[in-house]
N, C-alpha and C. Protein backbone atom coordinates (compact mmCIF):
# COMPACT_ATOMS: atom_id res chain seq x y z
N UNK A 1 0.83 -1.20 0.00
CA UNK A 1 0.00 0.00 0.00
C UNK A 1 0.87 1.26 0.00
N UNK A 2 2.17 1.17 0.68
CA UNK A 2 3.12 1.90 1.47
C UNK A 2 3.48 2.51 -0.41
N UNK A 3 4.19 1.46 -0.96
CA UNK A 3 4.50 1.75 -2.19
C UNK A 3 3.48 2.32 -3.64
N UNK A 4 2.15 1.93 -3.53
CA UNK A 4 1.43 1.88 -4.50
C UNK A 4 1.07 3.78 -3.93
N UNK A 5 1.12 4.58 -2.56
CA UNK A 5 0.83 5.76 -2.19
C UNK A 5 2.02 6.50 -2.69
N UNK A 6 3.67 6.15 -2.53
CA UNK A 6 4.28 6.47 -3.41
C UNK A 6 4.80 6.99 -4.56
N UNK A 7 4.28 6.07 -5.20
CA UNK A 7 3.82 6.10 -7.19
C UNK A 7 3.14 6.88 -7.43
N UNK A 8 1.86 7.20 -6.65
CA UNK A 8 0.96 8.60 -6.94
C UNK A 8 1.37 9.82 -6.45
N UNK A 9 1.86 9.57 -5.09
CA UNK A 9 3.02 11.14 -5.01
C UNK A 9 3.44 11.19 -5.80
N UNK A 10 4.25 10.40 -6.43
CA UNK A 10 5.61 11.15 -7.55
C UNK A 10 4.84 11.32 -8.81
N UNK A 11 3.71 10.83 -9.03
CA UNK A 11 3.19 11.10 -10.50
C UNK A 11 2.33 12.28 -10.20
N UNK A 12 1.91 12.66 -9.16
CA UNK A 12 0.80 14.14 -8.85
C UNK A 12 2.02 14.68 -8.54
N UNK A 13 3.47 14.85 -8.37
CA UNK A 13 4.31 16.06 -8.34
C UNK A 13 4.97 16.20 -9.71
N UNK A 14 4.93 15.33 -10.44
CA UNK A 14 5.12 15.73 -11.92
C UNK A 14 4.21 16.08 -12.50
N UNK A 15 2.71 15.63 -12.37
CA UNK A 15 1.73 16.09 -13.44
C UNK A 15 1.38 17.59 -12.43
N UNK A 16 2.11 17.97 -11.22
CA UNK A 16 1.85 19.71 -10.48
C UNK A 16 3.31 20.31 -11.55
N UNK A 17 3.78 20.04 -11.42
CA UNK A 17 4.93 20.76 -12.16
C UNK A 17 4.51 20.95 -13.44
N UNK A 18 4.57 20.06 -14.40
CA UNK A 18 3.44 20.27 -15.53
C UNK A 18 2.62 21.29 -15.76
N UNK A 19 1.72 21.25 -14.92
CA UNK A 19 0.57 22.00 -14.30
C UNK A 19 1.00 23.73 -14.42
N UNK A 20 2.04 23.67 -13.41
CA UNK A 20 2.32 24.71 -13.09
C UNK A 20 3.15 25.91 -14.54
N UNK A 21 3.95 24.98 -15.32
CA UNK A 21 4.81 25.43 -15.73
C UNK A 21 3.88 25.54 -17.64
N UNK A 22 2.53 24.67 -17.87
CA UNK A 22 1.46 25.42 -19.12
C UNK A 22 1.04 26.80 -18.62
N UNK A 23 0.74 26.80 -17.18
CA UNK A 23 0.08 28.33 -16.91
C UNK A 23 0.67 29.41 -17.64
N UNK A 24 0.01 30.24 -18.22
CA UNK A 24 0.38 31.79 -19.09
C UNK A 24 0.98 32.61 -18.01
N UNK A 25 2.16 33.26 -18.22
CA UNK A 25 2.60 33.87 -17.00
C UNK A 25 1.72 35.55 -17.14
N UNK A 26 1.96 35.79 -16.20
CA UNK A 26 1.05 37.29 -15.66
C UNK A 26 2.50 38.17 -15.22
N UNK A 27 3.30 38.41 -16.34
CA UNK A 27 4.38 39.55 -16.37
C UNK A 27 3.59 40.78 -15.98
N UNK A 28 4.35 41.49 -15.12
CA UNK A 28 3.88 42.88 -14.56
C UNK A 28 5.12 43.85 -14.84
N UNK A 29 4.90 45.05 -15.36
CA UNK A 29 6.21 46.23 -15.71
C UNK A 29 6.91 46.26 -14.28
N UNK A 30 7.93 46.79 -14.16
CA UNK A 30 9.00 46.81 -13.25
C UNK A 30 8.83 48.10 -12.24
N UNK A 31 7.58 48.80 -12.74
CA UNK A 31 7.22 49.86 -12.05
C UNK A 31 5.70 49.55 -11.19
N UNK A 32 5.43 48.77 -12.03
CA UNK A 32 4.42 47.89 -10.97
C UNK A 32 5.14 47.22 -9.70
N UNK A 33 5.89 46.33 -9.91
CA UNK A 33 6.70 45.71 -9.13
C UNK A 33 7.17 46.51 -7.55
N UNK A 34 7.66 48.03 -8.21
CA UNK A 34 8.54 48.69 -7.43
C UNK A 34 7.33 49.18 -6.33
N UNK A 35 5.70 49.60 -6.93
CA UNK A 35 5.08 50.43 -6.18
C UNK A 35 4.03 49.43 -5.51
N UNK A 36 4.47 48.16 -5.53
CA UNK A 36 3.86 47.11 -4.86
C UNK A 36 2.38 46.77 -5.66
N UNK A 37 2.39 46.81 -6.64
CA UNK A 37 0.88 46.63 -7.53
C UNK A 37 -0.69 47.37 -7.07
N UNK A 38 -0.22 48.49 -6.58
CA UNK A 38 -1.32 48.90 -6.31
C UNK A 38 -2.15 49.41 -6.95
N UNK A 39 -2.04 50.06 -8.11
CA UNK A 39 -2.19 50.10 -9.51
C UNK A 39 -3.38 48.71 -9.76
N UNK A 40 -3.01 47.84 -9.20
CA UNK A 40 -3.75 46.89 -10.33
C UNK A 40 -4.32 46.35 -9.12
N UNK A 41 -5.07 46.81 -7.69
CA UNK A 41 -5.69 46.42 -6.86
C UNK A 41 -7.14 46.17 -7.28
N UNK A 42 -7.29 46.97 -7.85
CA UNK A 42 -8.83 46.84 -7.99
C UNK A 42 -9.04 46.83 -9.54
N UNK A 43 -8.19 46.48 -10.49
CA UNK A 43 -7.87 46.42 -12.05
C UNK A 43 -8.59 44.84 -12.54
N UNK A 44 -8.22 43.97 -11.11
CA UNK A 44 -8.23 42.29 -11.05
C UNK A 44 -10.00 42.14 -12.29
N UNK A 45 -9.45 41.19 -13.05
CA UNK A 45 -10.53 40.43 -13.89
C UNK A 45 -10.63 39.15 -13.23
N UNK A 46 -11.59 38.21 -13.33
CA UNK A 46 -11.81 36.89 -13.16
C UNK A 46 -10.89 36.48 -14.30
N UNK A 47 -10.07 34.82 -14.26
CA UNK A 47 -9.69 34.38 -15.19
C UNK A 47 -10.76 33.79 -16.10
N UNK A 48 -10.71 33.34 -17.07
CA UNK A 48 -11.44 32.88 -18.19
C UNK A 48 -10.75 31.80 -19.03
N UNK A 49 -11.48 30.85 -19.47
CA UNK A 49 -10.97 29.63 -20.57
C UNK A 49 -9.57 28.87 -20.25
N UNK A 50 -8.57 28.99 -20.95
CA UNK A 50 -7.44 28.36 -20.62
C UNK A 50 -6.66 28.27 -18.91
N UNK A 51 -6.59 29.90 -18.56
CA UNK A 51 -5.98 30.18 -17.76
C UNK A 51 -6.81 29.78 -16.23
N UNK A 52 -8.26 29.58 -16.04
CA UNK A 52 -9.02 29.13 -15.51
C UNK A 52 -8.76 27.72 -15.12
N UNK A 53 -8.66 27.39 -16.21
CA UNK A 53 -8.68 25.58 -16.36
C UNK A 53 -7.41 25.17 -15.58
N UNK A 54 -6.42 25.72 -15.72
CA UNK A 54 -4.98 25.30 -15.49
C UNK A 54 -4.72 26.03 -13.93
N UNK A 55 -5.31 27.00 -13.66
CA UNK A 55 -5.80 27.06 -12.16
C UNK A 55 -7.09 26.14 -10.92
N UNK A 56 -7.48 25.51 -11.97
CA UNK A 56 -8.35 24.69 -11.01
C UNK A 56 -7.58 23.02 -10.98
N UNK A 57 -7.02 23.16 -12.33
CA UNK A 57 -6.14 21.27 -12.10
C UNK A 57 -4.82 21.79 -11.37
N UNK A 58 -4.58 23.18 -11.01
CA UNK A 58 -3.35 23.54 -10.27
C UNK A 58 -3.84 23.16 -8.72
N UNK A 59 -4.98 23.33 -8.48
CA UNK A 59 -5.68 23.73 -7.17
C UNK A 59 -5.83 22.15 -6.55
N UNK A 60 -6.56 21.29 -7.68
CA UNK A 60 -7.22 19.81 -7.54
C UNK A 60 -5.71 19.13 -7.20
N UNK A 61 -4.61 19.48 -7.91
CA UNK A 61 -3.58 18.39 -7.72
C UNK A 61 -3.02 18.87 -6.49
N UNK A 62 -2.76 20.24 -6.13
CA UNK A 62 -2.57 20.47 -4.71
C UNK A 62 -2.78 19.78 -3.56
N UNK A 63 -4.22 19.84 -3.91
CA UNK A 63 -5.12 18.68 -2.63
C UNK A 63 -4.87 17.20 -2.59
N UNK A 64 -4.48 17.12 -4.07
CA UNK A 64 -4.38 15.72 -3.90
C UNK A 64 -2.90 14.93 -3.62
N UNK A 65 -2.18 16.49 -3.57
CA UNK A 65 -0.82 15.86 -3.40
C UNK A 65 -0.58 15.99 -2.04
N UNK A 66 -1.54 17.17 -1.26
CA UNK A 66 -1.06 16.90 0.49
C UNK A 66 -2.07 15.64 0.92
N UNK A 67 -2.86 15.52 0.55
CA UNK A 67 -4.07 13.93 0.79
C UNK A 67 -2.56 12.75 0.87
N UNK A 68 -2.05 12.83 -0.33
CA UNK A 68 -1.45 11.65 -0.36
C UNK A 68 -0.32 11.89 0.68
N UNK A 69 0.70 12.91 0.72
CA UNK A 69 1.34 13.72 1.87
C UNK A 69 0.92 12.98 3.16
N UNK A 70 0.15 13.17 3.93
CA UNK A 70 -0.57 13.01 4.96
C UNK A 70 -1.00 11.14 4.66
N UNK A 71 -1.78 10.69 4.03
CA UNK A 71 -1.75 8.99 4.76
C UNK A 71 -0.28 8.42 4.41
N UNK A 72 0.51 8.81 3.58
CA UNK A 72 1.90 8.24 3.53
C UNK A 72 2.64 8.52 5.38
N UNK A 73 2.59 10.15 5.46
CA UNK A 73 2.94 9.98 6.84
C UNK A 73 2.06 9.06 7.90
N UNK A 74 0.59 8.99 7.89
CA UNK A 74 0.18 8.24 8.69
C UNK A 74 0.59 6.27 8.78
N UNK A 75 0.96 5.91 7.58
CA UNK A 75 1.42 5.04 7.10
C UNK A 75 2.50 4.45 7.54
N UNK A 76 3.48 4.89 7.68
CA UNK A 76 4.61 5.30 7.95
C UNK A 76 4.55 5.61 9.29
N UNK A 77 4.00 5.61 10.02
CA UNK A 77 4.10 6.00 11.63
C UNK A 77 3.32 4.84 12.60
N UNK A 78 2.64 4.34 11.55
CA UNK A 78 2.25 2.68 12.05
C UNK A 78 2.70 1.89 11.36
């Protein structure tokens, strides 16, 4: 069991990396940066279509990678 919880950690931290690294990046000018984005406090849109999608399988594999996180340690401690 010990091993088969394993195999799905390491395949939900590659398919999060994955995950992470299709997302469209959200570059901000260097003057944004400097004045702490305040500028774009209240600018915020909802995401939409692609960038949506790749934030919710970012979110789902999260969960499912501390789920597995957590009974591996419980596992492991009995």
């Amino acid at each position: 069991m010990q091993s088969l919880l394993t195999t799905l950690l390491v395949v939900d931290s590659v398919l999060i990396v994955i995950a992470v690294l299709m997302q469209p990046s959200k570059q901000q000018d260097a003057l944004s940066a400097l004045s702490g984005g305040a500028t774009d406090l209240f600018g915020k849109s909802k995401s939409r279509g692609f960038e949506a999608f790749m934030e919710k399988v970012t979110v789902v594999l999260g969960v499912v990678f501390f789920g597995l996180s957590i009974a591996l340690a419980y596992l492991s401690s009995h």
